[in-house]
Protein backbone atom coordinates (compact mmCIF):
# COMPACT_ATOMS: atom_id res chain seq x y z
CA UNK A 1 23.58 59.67 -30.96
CA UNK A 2 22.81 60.44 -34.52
CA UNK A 3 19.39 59.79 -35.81
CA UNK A 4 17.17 60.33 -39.21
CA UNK A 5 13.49 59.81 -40.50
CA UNK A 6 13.11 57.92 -43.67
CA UNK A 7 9.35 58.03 -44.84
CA UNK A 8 7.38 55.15 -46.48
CA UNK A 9 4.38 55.76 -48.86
CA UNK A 10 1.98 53.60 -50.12
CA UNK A 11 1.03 53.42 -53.49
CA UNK A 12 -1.11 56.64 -53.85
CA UNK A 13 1.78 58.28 -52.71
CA UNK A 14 0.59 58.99 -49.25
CA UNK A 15 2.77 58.78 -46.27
CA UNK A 16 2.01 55.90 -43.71
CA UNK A 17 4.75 55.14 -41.79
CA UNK A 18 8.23 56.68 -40.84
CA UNK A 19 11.79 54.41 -40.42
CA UNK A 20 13.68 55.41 -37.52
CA UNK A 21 17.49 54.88 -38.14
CA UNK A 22 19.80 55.39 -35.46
CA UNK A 23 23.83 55.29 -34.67
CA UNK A 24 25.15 55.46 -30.86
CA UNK A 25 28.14 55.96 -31.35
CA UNK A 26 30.98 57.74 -34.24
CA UNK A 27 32.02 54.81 -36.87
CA UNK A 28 35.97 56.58 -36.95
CA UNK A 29 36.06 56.47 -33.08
CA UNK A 30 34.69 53.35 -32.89
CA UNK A 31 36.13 51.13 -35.52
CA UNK A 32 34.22 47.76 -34.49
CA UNK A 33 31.09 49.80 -35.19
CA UNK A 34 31.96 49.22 -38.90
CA UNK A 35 30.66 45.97 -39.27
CA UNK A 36 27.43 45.46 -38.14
CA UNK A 37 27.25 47.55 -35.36
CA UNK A 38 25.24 45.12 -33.33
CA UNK A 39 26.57 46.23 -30.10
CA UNK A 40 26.17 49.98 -30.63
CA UNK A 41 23.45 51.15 -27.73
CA UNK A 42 22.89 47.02 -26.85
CA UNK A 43 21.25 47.40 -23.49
CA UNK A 44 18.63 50.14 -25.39
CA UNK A 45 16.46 50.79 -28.50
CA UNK A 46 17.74 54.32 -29.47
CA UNK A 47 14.76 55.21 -31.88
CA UNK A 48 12.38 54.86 -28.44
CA UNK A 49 14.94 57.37 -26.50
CA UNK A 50 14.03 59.45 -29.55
CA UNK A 51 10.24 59.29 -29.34
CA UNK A 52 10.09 59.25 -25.76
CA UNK A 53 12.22 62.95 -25.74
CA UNK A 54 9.91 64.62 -28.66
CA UNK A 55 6.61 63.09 -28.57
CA UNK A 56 5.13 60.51 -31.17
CA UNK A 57 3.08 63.73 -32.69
CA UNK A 58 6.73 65.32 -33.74
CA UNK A 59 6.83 61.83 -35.84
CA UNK A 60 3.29 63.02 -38.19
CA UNK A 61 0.38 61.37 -37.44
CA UNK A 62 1.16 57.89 -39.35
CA UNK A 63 0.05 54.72 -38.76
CA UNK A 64 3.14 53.39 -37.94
CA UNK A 65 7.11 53.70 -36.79
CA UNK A 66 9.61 51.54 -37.23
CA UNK A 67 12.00 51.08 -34.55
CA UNK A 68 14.88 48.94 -35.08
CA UNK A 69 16.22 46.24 -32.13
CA UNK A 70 18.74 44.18 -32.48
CA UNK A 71 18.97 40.73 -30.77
CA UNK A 72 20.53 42.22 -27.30
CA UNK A 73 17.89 45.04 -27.05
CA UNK A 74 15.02 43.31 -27.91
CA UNK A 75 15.50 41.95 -24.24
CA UNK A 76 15.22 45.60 -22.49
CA UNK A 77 12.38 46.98 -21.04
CA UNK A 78 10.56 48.55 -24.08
CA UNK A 79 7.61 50.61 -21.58
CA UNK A 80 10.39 51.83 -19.33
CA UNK A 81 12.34 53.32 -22.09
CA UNK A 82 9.13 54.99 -23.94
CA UNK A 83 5.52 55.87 -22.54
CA UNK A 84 4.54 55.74 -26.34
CA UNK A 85 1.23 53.26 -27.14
CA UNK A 86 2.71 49.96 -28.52
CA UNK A 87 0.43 49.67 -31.04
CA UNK A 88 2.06 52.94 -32.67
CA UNK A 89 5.14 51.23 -32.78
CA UNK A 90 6.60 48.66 -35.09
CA UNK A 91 10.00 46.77 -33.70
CA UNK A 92 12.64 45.61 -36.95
CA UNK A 93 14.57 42.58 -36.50
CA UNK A 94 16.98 41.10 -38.28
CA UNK A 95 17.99 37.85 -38.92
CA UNK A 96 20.77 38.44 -35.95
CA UNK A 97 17.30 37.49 -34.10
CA UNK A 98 17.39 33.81 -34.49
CA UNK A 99 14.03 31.18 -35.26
CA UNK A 100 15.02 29.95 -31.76
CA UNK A 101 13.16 29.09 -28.67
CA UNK A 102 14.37 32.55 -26.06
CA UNK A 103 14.00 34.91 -29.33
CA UNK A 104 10.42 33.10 -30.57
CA UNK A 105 9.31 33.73 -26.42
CA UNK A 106 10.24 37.31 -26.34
CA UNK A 107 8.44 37.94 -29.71
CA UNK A 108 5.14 36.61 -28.52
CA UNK A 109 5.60 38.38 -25.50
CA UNK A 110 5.83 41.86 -26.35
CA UNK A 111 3.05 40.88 -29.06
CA UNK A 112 1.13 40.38 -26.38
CA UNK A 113 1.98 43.80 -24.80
CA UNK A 114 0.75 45.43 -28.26
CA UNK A 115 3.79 45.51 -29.99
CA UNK A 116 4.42 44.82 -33.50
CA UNK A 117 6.95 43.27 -35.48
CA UNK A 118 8.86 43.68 -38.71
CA UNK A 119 11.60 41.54 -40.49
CA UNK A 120 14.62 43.05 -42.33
CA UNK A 121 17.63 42.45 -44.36
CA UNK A 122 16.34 38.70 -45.00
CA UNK A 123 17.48 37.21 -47.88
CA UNK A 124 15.45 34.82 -50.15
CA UNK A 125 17.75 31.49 -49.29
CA UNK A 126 16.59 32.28 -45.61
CA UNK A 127 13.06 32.04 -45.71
CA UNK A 128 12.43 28.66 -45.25
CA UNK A 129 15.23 28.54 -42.43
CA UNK A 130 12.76 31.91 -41.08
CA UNK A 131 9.84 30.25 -41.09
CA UNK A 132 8.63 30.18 -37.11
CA UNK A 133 10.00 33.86 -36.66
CA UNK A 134 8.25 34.63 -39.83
CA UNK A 135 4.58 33.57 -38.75
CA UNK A 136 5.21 35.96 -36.48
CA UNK A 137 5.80 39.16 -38.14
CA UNK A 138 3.20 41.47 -39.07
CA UNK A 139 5.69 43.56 -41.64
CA UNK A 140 9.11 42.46 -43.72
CA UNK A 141 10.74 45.07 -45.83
CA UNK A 142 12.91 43.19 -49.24
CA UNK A 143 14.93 45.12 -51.44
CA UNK A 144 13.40 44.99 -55.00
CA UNK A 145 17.38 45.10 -55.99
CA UNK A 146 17.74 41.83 -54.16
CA UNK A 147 15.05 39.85 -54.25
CA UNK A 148 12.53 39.60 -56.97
CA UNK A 149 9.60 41.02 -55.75
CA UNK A 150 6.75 39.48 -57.73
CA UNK A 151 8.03 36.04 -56.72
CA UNK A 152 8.24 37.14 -53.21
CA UNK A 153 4.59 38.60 -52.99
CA UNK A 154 3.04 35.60 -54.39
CA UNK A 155 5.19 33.01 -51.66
CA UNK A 156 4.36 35.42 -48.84
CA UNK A 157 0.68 35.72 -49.94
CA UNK A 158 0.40 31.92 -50.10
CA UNK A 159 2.38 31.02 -46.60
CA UNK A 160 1.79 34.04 -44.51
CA UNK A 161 -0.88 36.54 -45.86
CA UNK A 162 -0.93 38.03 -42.97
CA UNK A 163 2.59 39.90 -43.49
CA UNK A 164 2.69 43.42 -45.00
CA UNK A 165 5.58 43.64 -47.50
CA UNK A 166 7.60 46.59 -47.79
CA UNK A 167 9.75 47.42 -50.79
CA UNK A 168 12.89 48.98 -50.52
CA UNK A 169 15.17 50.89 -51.86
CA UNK A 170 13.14 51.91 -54.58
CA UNK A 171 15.05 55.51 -55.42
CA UNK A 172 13.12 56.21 -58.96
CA UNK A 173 9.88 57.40 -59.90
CA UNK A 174 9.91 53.93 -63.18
CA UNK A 175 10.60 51.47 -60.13
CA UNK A 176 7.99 52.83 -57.92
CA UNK A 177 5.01 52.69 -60.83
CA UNK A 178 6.49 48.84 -61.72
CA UNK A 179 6.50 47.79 -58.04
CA UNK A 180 3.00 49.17 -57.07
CA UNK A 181 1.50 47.23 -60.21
CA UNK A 182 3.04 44.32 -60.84
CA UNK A 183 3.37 43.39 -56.90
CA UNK A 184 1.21 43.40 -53.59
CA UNK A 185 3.34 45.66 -51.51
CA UNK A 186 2.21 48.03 -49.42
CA UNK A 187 5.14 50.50 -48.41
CA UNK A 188 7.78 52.01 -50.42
CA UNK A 189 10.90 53.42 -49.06
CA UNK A 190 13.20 55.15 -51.52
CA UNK A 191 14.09 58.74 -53.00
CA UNK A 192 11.83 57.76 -55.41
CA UNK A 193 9.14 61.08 -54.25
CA UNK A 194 12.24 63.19 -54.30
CA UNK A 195 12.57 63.06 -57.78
CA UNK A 196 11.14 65.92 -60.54
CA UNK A 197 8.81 65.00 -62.70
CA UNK A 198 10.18 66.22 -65.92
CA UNK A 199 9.19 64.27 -68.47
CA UNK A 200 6.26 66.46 -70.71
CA UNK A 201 7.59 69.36 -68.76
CA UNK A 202 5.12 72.23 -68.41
CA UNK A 203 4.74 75.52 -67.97
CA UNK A 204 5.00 76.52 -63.97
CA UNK A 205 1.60 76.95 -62.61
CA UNK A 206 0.63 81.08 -62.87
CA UNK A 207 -0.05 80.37 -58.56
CA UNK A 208 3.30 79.22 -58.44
CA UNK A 209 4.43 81.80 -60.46
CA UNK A 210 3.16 84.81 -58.35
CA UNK A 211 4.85 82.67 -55.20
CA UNK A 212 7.86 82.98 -56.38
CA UNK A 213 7.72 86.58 -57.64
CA UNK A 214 6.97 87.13 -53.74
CA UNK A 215 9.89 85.13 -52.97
CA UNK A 216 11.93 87.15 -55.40
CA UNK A 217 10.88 90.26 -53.36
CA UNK A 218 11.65 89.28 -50.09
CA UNK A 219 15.04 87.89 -50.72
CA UNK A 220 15.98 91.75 -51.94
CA UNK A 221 18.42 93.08 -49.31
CA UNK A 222 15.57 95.98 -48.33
CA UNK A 223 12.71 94.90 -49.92
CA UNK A 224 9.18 96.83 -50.76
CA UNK A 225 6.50 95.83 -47.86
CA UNK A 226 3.99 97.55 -50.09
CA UNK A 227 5.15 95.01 -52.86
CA UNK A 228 5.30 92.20 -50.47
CA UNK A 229 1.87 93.01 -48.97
CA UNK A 230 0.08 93.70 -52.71
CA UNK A 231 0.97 90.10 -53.85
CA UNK A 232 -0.25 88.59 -50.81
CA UNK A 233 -3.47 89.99 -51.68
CA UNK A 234 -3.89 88.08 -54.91
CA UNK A 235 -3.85 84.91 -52.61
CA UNK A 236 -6.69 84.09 -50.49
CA UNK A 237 -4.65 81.43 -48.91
CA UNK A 238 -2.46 83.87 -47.86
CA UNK A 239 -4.09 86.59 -47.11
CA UNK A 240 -6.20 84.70 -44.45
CA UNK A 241 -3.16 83.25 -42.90
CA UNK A 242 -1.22 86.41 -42.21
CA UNK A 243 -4.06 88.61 -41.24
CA UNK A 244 -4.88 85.26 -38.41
CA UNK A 245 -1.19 85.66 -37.50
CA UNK A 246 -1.28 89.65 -37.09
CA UNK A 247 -4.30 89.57 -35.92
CA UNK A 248 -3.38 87.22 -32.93
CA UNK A 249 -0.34 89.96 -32.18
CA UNK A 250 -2.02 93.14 -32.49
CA UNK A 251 -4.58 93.05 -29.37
CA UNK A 252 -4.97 96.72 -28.86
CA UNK A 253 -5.34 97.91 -32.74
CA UNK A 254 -7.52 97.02 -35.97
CA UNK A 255 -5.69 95.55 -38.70
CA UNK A 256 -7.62 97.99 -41.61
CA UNK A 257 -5.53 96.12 -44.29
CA UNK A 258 -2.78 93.84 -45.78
CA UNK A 259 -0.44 96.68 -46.34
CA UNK A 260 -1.10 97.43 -42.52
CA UNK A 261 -0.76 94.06 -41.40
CA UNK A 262 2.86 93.97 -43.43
CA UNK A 263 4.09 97.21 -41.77
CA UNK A 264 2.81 95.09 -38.42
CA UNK A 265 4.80 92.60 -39.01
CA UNK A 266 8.31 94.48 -40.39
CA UNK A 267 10.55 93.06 -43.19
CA UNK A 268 12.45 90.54 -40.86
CA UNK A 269 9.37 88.77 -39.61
CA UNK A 270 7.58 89.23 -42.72
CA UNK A 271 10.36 87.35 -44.74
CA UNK A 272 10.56 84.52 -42.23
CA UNK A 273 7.04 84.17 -42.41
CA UNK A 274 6.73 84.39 -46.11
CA UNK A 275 9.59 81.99 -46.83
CA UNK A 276 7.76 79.66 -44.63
CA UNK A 277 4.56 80.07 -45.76
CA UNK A 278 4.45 80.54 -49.86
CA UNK A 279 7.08 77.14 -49.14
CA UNK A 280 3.83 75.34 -48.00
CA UNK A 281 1.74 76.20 -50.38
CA UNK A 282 4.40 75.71 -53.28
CA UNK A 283 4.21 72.10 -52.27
CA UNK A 284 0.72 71.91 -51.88
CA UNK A 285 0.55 69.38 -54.67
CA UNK A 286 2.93 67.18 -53.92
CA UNK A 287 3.17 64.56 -51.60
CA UNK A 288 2.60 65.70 -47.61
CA UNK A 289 6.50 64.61 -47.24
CA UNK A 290 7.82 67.37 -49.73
CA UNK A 291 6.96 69.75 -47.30
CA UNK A 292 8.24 68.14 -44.19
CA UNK A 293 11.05 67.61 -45.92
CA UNK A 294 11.48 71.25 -47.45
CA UNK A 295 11.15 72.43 -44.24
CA UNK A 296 13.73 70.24 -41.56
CA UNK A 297 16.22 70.66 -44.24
CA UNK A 298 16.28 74.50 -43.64
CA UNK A 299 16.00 74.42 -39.99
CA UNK A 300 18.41 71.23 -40.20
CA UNK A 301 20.61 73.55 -42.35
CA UNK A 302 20.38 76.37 -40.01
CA UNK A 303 21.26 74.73 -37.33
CA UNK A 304 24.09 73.05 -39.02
CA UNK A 305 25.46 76.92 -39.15
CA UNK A 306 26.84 77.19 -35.62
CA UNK A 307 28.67 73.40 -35.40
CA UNK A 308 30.57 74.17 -38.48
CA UNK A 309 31.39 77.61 -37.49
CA UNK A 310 29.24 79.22 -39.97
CA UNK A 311 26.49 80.74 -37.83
CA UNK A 312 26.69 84.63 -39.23
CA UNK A 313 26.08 82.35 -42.51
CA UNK A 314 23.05 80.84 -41.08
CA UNK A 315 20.20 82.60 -43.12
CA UNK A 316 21.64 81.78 -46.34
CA UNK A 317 21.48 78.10 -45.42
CA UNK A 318 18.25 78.28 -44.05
CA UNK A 319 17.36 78.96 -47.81
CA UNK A 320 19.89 76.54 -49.26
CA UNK A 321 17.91 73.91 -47.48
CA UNK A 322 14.56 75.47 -48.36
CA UNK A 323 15.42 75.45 -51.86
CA UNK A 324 17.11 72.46 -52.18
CA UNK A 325 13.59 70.53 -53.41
CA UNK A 326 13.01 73.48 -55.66
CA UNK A 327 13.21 70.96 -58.60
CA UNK A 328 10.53 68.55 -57.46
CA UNK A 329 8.08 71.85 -56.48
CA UNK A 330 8.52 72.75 -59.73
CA UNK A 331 8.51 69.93 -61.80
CA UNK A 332 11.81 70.68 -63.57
CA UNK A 333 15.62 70.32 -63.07
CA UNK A 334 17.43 72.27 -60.91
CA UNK A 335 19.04 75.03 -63.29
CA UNK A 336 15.70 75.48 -64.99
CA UNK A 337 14.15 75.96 -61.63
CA UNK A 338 17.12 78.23 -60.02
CA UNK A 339 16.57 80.53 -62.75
CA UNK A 340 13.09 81.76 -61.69
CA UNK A 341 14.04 82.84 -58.31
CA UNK A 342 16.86 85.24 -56.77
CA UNK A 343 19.38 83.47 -54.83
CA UNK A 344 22.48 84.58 -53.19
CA UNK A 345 25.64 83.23 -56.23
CA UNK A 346 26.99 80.63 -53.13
CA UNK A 347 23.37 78.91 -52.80
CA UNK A 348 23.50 78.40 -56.33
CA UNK A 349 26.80 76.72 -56.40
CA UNK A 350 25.71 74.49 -53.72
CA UNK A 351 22.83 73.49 -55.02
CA UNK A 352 23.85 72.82 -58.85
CA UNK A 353 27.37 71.77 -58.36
CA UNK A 354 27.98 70.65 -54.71
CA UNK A 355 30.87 73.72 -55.20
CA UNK A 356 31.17 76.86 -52.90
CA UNK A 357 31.81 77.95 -49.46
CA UNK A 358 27.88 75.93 -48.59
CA UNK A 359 28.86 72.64 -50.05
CA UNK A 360 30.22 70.87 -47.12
CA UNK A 361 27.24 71.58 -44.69
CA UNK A 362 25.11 70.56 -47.90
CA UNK A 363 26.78 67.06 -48.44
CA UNK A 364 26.63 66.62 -44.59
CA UNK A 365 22.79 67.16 -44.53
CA UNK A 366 21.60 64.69 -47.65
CA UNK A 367 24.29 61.75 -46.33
CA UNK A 368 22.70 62.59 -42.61
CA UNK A 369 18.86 62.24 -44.71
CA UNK A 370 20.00 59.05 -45.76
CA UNK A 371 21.61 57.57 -42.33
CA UNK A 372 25.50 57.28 -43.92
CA UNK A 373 26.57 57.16 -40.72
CA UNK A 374 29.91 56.14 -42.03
CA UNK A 375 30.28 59.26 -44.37
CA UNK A 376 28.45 61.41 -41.39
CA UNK A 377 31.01 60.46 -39.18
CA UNK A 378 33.83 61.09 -41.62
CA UNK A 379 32.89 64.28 -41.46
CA UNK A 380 32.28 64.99 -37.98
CA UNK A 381 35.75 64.13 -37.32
CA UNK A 382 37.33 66.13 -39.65
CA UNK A 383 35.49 69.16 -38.26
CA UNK A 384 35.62 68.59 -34.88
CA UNK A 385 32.01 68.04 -34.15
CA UNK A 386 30.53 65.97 -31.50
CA UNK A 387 27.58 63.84 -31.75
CA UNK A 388 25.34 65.59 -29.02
CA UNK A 389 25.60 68.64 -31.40
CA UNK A 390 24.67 67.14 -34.25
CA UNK A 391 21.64 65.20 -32.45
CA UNK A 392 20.68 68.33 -31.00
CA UNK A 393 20.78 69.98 -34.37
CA UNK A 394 18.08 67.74 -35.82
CA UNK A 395 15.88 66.85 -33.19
CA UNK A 396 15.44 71.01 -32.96
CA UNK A 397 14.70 70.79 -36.39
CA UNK A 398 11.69 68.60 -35.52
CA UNK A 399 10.32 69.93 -32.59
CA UNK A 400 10.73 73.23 -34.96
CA UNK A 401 8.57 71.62 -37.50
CA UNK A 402 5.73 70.38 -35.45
CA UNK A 403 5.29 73.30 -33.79
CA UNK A 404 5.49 75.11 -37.01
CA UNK A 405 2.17 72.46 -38.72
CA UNK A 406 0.84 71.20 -35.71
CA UNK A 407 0.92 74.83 -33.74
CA UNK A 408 2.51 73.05 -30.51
């Protein structure tokens, strides 16, 4: 099975709620699956096979997932399938789920089991013909590209103002202002947040500047601990976390100083732990999903290594996928940004002209982001990758990341 997270914010940019797109089965092996795919996992909802395996925490603690059902699995025993509360999850129809009498029953049903409900791909000559299945929905996502979404707000708001409209689509920063001001939604789904700010670029920060010179040192082939450990000491941040750290490893001797708690730690744990941690605080003023992101693209990269028989290479695209949000950190384009820090010459090609010995795994990861299953499983075939691989690949990548914020 292949599976991805796609966030939605609301309009302070906060994260609220996480899409859960899955694919059973490959699109090449499968042909039929090219169409709609309706049949693909029928007698199951894959996205609650997914929460059930890692736990809703791995998922951020949102207010809501969306799991999409189509009109076969929507019949299946939700509660035997995932011990997860209802009320966490949200389940997406379509309109292959028809206003009729055995789809309307099952609706209210698991409604009243504490599920909710969200519409999808409905178009605006349906919504009259939508009407009962409507009243029941407590979400519907419309593409801004599609429908016009200031019409839309004001007939939902009027007939059922009970609904929660999510926009999107909505992959620019101009779209996202226009939407959250001129209309009533409440999501946004979209690149939109992955996006530099460049416009009245500034200066970088002088923080952000002393965590990249620490970058810059650690990504030396033998580095200075003493260097290492002297600009940790300019940041309280920092300081406090890797003397908690050391101090949790070194029962039976004092820690006396930062310098000593670097020479604790060595330069291979040092530099994992400072590539993780100045990452975190880079992004500390952007939105909480530039760091989830920063981070399951490097583990996601990583772990890409070994399934496209590149694992002595797997460091190098650990960082590839760190860096690959460098821009938005940074508030600047990509070659500006690349400039201030010290990569290896193949990361660079990856990440400014999709060229290089890196660019493969690197396409693979942003079309997997984006659930192009079609394009994923282009490529999966033409490597010779299976899907359990790939699954396994991610879902590492997640368990990796809430244990890495949520310390379990």
């Amino acid at each position: 099975m292949l599976v991805t997270l796609v966030p939605l914010f609301d309009e302070y940019m906060v994260i609220r709620a996480y899409s859960l797109f899955t694919q059973k089965s490959n699109f090449f092996l499968q042909p039929s699956l090219l169409g709609t795919g309706q049949l693909d996992g029928a007698g199951r909802v894959d996205g609650l096979e997914v929460i059930q395996n890692m736990g809703i925490e791995t998922l951020s603690n949102v207010n809501e997932v969306f799991v999409p059902v189509n009109n076969l699995s929507l019949f299946s025993d939700l509660r035997d399938q995932c011990d997860a509360p209802p009320n966490h999850l949200v389940l997406l129809i379509d309109h292959d789920v028809k206003p009729e009498p055995m789809y309307l029953e099952r609706i209210q049903e698991l409604k009243d089991m504490g599920y909710r409900f969200g519409m999808r791909r409905l178009l605006v000559h349906e919504f009259q013909a939508y009407t009962e299945i409507l009243k029941m929905m407590d979400f519907v996502f419309l593409n801004h590209k599609k429908v016009d979404l200031q019409k839309a707000t004001i007939y939902f708001s009027k007939l059922f103002p009970h609904i929660r409209i999510c926009a999107v689509e909505v992959d620019d920063s101009a779209s996202y202002e226009k939407l959250k001001t001129t209309t009533s939604c409440k999501l946004f789904e979209g690149n939109f947040y992955q996006l530099p700010v460049t416009s009245g670029q500034k200066e970088v920060s002088p923080l952000k500047v002393n965590y990249i010179e620490l970058l810059n040192i650690v990504n030396q082939d033998d580095f200075d601990l003493t260097k290492a450990a002297d600009i940790i000491g300019r940041d309280p941040a920092l300081t406090i976390s890797l003397l908690r750290m050391v101090n949790n490893m070194a029962v039976l001797s004092e820690i006396t100083s930062i310098r000593h708690a670097a020479a604790m730690l060595g330069q291979k744990e040092l530099k994992k732990w400072i590539t993780t941690a100045v990452m975190k605080e880079l992004c500390a003023d952007k939105p909480n999903e530039i760091t989830r992101l920063t981070m399951l693209r490097a583990k996601f990269m990583e772990n890409l290594a070994k399934p496209f028989e590149m694992a002595m290479l797997s460091q190098e695209m650990f960082i590839l996928g760190l860096f690959s949000v460098l821009d938005v950190i940074l508030d600047q384009n990509m070659e500006e940004a690349l400039k201030l820090v010290r990569l290896p010459k193949s990361v660079n090609e990856a990440l400014l002209y999709k060229s290089g010995k890196y660019a493969q795994v690197y396409e693979f990861m942003l079309n997997y982001e984006k659930g192009n299953w079609q394009e994923v499983s282009r490529q999966m075939i033409l490597n010779d990758i299976g899907l359990n691989r790939i699954y396994q690949a991610y879902t590492d990548a997640l368990i990796w990341y809430r244990k890495l914020i949520l310390g379990k």
